[in-house]
PDB file of N, CA and C in Angstrom:
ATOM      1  N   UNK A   1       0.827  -1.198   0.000  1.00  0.00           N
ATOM      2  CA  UNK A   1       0.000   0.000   0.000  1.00  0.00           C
ATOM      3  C   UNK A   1       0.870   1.259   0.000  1.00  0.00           C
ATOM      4  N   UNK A   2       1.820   1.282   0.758  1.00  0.00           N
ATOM      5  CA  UNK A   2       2.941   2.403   1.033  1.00  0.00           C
ATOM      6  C   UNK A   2       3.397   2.068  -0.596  1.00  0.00           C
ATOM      7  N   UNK A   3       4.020   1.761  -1.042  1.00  0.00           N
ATOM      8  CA  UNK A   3       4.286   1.645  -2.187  1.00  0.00           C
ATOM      9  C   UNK A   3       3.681   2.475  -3.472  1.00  0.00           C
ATOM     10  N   UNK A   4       2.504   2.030  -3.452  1.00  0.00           N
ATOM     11  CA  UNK A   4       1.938   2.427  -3.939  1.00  0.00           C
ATOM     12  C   UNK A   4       1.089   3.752  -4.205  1.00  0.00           C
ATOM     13  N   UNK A   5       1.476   4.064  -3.017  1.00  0.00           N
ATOM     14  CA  UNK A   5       0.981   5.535  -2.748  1.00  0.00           C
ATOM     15  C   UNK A   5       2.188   6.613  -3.352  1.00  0.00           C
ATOM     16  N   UNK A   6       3.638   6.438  -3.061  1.00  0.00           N
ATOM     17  CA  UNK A   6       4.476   6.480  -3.220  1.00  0.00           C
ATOM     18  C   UNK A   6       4.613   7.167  -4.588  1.00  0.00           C
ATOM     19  N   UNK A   7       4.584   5.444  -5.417  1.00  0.00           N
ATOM     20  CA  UNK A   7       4.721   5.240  -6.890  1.00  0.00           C
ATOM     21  C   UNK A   7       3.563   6.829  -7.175  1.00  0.00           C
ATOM     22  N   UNK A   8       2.369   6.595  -6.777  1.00  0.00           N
ATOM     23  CA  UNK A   8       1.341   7.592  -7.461  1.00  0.00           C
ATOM     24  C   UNK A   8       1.724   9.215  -7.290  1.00  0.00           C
ATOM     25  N   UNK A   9       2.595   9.678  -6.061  1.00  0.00           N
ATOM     26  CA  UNK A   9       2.958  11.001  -6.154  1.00  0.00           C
ATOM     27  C   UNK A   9       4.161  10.578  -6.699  1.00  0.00           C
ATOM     28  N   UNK A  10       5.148   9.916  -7.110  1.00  0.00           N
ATOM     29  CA  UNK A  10       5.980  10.121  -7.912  1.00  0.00           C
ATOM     30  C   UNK A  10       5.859  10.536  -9.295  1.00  0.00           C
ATOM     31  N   UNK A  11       4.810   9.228 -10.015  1.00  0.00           N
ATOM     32  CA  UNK A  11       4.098   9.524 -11.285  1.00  0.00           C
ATOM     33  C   UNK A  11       3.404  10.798 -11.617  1.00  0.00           C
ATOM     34  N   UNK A  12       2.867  11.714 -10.097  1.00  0.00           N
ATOM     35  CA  UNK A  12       2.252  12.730 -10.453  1.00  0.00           C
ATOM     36  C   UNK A  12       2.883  13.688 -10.493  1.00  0.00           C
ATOM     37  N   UNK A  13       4.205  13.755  -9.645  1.00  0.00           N
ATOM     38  CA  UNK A  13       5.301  14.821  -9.560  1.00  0.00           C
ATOM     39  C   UNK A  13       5.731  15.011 -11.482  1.00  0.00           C
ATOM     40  N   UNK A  14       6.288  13.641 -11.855  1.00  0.00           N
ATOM     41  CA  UNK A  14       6.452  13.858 -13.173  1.00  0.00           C
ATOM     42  C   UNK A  14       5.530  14.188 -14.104  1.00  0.00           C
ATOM     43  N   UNK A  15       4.155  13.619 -13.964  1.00  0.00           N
ATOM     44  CA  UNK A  15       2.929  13.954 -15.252  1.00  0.00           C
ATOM     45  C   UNK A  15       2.700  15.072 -14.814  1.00  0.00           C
ATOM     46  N   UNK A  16       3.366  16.198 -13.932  1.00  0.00           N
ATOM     47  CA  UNK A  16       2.414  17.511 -13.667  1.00  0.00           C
ATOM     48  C   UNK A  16       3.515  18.381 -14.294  1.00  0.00           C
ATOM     49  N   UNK A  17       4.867  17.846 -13.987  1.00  0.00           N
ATOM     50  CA  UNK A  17       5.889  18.588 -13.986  1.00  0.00           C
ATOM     51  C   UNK A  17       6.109  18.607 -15.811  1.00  0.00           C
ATOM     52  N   UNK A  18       5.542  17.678 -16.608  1.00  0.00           N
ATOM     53  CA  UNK A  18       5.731  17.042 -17.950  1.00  0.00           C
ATOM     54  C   UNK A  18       4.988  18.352 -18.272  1.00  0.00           C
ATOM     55  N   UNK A  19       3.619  18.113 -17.805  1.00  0.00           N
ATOM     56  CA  UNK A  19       2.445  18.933 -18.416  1.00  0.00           C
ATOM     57  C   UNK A  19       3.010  20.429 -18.518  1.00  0.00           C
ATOM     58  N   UNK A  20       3.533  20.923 -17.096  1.00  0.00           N
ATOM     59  CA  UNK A  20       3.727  22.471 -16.818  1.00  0.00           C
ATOM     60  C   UNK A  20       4.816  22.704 -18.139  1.00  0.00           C
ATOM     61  N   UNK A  21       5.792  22.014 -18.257  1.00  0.00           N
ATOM     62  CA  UNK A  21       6.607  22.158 -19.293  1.00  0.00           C
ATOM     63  C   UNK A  21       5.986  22.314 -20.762  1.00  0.00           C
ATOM     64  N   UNK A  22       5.279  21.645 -21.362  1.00  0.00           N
ATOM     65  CA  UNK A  22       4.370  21.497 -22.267  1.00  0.00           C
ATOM     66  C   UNK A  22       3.558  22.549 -22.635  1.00  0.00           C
ATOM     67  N   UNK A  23       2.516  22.576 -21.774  1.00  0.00           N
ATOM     68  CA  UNK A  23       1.607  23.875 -21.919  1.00  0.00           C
ATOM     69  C   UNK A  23       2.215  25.388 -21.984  1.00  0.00           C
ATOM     70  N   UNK A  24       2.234  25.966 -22.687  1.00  0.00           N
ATOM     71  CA  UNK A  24       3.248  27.680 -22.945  1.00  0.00           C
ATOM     72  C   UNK A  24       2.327  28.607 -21.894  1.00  0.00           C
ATOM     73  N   UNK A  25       3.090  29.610 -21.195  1.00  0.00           N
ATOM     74  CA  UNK A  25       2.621  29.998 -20.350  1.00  0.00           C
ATOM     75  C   UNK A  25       2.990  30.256 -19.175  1.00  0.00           C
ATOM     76  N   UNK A  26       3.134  30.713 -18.119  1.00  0.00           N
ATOM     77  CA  UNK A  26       2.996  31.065 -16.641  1.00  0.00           C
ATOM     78  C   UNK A  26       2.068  30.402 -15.861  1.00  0.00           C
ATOM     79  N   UNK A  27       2.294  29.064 -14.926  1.00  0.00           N
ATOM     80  CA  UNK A  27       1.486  28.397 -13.769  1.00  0.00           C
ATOM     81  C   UNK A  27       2.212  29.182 -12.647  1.00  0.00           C
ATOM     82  N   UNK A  28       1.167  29.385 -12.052  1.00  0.00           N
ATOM     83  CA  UNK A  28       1.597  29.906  -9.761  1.00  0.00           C
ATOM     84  C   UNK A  28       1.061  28.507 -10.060  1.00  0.00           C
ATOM     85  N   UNK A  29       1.652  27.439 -10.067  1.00  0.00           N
ATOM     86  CA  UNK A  29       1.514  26.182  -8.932  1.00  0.00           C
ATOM     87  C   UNK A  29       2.821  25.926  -8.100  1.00  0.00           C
ATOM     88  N   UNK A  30       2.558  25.047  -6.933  1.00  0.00           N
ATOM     89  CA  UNK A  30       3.982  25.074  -6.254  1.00  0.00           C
ATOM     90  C   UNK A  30       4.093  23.386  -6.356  1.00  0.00           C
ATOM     91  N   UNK A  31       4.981  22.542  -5.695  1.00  0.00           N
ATOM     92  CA  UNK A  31       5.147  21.656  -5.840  1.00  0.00           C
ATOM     93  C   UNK A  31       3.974  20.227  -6.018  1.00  0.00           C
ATOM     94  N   UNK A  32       3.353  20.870  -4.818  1.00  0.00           N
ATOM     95  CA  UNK A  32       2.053  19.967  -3.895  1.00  0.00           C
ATOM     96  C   UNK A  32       1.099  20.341  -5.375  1.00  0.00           C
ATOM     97  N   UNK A  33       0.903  21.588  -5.915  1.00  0.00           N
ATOM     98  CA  UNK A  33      -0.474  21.328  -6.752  1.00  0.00           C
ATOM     99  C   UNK A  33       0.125  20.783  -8.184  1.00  0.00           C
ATOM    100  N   UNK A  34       2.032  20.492  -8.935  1.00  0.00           N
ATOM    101  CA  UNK A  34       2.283  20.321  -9.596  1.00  0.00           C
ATOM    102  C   UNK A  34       1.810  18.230  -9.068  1.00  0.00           C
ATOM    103  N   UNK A  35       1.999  18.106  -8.440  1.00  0.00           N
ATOM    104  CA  UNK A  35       1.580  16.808  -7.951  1.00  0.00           C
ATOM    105  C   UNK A  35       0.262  16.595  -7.728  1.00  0.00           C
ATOM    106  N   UNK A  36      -0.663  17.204  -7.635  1.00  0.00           N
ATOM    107  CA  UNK A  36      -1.651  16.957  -7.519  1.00  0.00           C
ATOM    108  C   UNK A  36      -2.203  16.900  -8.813  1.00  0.00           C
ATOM    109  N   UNK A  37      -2.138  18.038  -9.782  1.00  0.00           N
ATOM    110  CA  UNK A  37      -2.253  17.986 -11.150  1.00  0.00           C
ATOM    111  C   UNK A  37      -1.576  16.845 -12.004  1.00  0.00           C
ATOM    112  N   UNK A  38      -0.455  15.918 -11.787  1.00  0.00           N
ATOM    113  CA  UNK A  38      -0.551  14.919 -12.864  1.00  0.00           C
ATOM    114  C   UNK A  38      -1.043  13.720 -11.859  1.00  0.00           C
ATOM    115  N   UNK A  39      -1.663  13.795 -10.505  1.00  0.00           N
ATOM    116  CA  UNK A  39      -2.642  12.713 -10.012  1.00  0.00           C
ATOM    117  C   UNK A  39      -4.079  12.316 -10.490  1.00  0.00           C
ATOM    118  N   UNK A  40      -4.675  13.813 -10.745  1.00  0.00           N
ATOM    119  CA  UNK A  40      -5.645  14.455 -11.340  1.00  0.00           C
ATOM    120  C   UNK A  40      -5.612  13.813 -12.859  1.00  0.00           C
ATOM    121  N   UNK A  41      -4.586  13.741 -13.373  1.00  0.00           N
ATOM    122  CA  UNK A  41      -4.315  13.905 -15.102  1.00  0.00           C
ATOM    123  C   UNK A  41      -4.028  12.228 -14.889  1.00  0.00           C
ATOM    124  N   UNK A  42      -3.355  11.658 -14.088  1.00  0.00           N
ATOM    125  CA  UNK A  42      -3.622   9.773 -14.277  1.00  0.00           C
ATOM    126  C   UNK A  42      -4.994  10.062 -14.791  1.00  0.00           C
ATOM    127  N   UNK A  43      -5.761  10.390 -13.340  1.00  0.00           N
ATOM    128  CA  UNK A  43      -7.386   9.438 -13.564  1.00  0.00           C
ATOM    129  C   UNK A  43      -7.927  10.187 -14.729  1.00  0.00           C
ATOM    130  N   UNK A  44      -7.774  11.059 -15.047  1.00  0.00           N
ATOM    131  CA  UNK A  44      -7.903  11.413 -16.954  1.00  0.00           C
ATOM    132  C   UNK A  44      -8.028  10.754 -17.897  1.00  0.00           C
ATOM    133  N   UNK A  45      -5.979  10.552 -17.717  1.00  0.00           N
ATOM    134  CA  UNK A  45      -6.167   9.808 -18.632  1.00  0.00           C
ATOM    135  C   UNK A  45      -6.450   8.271 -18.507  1.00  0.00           C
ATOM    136  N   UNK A  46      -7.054   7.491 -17.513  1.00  0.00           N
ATOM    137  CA  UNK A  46      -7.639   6.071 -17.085  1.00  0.00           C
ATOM    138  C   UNK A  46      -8.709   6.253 -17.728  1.00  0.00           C
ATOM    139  N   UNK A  47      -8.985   7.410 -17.457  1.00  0.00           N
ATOM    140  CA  UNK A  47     -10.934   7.320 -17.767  1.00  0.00           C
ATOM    141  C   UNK A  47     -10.906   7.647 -19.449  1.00  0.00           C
ATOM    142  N   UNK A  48     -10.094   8.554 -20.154  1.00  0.00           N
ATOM    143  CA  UNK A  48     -10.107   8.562 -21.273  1.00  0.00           C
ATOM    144  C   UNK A  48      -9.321   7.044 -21.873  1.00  0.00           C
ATOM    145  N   UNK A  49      -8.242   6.677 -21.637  1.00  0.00           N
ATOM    146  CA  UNK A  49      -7.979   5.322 -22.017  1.00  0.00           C
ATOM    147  C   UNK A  49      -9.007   4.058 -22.016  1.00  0.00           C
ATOM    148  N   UNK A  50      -9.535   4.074 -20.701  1.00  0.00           N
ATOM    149  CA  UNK A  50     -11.217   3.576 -20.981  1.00  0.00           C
ATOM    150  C   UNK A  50     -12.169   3.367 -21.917  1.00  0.00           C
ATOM    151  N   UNK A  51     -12.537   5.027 -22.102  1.00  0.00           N
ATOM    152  CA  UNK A  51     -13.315   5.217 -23.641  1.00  0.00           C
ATOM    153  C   UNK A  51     -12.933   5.267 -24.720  1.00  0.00           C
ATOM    154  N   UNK A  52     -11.743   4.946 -24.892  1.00  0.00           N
ATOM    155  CA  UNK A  52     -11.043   5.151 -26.194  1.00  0.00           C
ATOM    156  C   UNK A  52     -10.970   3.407 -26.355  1.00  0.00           C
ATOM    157  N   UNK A  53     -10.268   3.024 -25.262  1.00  0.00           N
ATOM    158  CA  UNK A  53      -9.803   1.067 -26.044  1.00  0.00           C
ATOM    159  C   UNK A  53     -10.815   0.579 -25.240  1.00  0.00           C
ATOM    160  N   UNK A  54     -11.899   1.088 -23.999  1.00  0.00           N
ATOM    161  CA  UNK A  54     -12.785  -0.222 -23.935  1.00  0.00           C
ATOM    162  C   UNK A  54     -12.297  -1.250 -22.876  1.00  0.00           C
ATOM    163  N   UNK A  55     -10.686  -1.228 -22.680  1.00  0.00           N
ATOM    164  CA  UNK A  55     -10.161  -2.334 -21.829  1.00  0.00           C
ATOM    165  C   UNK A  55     -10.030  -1.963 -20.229  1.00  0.00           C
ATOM    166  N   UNK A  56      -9.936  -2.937 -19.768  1.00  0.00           N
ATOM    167  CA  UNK A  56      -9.954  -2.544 -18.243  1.00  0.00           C
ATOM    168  C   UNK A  56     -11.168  -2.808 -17.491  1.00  0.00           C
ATOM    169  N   UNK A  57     -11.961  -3.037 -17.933  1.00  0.00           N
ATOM    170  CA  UNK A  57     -13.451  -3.173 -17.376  1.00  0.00           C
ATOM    171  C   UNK A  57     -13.486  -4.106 -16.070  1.00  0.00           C
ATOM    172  N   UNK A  58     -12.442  -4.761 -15.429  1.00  0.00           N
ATOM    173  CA  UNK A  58     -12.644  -4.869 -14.152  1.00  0.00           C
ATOM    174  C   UNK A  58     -12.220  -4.174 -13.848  1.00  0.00           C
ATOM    175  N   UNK A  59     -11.383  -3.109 -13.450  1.00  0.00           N
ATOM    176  CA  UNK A  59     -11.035  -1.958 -12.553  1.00  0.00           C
ATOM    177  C   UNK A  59     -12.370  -1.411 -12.853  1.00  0.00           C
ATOM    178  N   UNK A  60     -12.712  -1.022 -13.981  1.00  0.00           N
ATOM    179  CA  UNK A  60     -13.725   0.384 -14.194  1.00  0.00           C
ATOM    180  C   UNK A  60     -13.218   1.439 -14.768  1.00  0.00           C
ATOM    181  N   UNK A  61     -14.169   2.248 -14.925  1.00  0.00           N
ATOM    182  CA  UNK A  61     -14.218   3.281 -15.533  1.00  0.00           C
ATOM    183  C   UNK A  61     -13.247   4.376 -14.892  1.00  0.00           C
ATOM    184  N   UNK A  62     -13.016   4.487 -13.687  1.00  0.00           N
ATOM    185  CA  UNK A  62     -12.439   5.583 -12.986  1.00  0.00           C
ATOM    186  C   UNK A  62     -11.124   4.570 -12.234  1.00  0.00           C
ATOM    187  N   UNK A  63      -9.492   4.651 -13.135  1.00  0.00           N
ATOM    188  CA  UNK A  63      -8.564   4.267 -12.611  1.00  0.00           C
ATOM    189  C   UNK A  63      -7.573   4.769 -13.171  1.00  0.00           C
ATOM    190  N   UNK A  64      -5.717   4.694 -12.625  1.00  0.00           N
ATOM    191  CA  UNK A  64      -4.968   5.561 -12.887  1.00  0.00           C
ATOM    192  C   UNK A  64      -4.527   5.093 -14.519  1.00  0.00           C
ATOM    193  N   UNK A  65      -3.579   5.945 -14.747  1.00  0.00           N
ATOM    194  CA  UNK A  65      -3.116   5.400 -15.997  1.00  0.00           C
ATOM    195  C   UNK A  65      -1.859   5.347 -16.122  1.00  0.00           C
ATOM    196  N   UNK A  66      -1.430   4.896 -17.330  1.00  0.00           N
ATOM    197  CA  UNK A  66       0.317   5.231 -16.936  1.00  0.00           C
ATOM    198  C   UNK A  66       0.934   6.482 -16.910  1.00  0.00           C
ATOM    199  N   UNK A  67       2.098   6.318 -17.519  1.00  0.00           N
ATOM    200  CA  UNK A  67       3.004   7.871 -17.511  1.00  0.00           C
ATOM    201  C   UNK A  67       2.355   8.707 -18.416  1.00  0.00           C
ATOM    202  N   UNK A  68       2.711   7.643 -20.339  1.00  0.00           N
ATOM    203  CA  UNK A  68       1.795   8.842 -21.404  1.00  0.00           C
ATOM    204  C   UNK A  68       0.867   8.988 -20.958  1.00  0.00           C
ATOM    205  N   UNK A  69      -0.597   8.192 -20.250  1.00  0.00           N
ATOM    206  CA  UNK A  69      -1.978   8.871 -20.111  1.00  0.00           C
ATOM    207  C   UNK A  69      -2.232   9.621 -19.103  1.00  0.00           C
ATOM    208  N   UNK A  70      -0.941   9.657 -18.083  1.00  0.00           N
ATOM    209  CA  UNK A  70      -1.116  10.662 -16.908  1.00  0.00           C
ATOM    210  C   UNK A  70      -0.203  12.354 -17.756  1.00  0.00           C
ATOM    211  N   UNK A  71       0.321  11.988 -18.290  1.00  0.00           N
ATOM    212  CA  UNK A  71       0.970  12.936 -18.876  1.00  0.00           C
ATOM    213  C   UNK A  71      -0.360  13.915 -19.924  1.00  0.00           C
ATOM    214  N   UNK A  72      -0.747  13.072 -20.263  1.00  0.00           N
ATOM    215  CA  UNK A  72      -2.104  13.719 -21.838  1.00  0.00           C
ATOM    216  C   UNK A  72      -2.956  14.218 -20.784  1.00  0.00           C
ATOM    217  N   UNK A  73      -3.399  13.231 -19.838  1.00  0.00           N
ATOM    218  CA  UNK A  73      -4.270  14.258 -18.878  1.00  0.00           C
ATOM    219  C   UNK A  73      -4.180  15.145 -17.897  1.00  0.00           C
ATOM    220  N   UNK A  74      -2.904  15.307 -17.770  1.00  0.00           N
ATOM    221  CA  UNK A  74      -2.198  16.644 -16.693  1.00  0.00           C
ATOM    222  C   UNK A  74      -2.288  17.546 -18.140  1.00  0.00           C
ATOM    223  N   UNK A  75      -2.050  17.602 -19.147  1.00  0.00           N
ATOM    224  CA  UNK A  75      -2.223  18.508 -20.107  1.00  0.00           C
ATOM    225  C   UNK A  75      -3.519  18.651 -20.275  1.00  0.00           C
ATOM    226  N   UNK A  76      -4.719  18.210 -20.337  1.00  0.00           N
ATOM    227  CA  UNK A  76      -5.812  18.431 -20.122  1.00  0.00           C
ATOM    228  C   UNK A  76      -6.474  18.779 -18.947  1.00  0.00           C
ATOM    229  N   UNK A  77      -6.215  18.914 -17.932  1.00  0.00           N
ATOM    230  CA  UNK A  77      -6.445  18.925 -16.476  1.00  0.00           C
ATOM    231  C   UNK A  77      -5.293  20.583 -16.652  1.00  0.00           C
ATOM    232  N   UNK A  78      -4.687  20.967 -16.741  1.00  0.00           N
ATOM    233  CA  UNK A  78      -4.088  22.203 -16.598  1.00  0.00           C
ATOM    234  C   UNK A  78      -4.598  23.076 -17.520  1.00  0.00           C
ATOM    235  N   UNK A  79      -5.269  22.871 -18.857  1.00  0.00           N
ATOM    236  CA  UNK A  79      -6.008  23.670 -19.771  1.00  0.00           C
ATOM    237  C   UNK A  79      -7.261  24.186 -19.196  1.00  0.00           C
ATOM    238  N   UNK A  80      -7.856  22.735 -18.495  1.00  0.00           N
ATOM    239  CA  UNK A  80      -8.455  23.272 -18.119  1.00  0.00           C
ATOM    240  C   UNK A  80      -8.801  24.520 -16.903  1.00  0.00           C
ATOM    241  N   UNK A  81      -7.500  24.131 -16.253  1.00  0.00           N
ATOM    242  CA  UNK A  81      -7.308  25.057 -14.833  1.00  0.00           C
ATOM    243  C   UNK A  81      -7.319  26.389 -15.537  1.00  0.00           C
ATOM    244  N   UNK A  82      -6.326  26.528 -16.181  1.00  0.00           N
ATOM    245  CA  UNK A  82      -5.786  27.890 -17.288  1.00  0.00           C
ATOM    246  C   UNK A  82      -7.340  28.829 -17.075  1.00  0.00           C
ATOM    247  N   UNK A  83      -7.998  27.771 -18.259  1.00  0.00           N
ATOM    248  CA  UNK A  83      -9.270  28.614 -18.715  1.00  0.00           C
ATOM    249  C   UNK A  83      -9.836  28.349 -17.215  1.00  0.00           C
ATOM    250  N   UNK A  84     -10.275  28.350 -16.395  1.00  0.00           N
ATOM    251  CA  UNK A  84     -10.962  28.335 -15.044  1.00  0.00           C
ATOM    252  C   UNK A  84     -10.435  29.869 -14.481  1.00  0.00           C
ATOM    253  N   UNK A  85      -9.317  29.656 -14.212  1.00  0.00           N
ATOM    254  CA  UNK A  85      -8.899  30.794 -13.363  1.00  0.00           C
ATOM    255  C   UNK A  85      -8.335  31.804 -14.365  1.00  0.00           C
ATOM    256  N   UNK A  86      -8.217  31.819 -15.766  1.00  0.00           N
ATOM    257  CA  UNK A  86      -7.960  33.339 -16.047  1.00  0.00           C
ATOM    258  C   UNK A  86      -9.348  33.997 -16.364  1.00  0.00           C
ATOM    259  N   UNK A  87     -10.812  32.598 -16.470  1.00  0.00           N
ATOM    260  CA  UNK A  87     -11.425  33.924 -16.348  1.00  0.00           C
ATOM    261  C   UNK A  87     -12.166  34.090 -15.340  1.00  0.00           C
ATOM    262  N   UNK A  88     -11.716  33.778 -13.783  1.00  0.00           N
ATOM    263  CA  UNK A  88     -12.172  34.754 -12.634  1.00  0.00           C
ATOM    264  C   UNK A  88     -11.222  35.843 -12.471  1.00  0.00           C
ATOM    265  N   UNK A  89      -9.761  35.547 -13.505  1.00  0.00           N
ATOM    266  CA  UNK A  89      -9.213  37.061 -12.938  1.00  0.00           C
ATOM    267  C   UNK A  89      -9.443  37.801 -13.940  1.00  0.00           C
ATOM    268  N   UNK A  90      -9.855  37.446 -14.983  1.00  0.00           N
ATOM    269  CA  UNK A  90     -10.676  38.409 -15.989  1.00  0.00           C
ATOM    270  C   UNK A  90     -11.878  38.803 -15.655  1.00  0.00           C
ATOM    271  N   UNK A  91     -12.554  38.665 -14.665  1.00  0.00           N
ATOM    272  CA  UNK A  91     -14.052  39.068 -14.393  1.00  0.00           C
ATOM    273  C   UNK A  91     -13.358  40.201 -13.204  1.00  0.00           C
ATOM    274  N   UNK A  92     -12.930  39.958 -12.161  1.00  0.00           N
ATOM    275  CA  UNK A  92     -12.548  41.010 -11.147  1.00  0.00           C
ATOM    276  C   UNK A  92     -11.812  42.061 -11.864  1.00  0.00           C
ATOM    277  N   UNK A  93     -11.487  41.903 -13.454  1.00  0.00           N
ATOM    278  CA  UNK A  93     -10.825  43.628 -13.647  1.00  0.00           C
ATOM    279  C   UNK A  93     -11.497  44.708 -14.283  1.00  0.00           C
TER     280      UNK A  93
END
């Protein structure tokens, strides 16, 4: 279990840290939300790997994925943050 918990903020340290690199731009994230964002971007991309090949159907619908699908969905999971929060700071100006 320790292990594994482990493995998952490691994988997320890198799929967040992949993503921030990737996406052009300026993130304020600090370490903890660069990790939280490619944890976020596994179950992304699990759930999009899901609907795309269909396989996995004993885990289910909602499980992690590897590096590329935690990686595709920390890039999707940070687009989306992007557009979230530039436009509440576009509404307060």
């Amino acid at each position: 279990m320790l292990g594994l918990i482990i493995s998952i903020i490691v994988i997320g340290l890198i799929a967040g840290a992949i993503a921030r690199l990737i996406v052009p731009g300026k993130q304020n994230l600090g370490i903890v939300a660069t990790i939280l964002l490619g944890i976020v971007g596994s179950f992304i991309g699990g759930f999009l790997g899901f609907l795309i090949f269909g396989q996995d159907a004993q885990d289910g619908f909602f499980q992690p994925a590897g590096i590329i699908g935690s990686i595709i969905g920390a890039i999707i999971a940070l687009l989306i943050w992007i557009g979230i929060s530039g436009r509440r700071s576009g509404a307060r100006r």
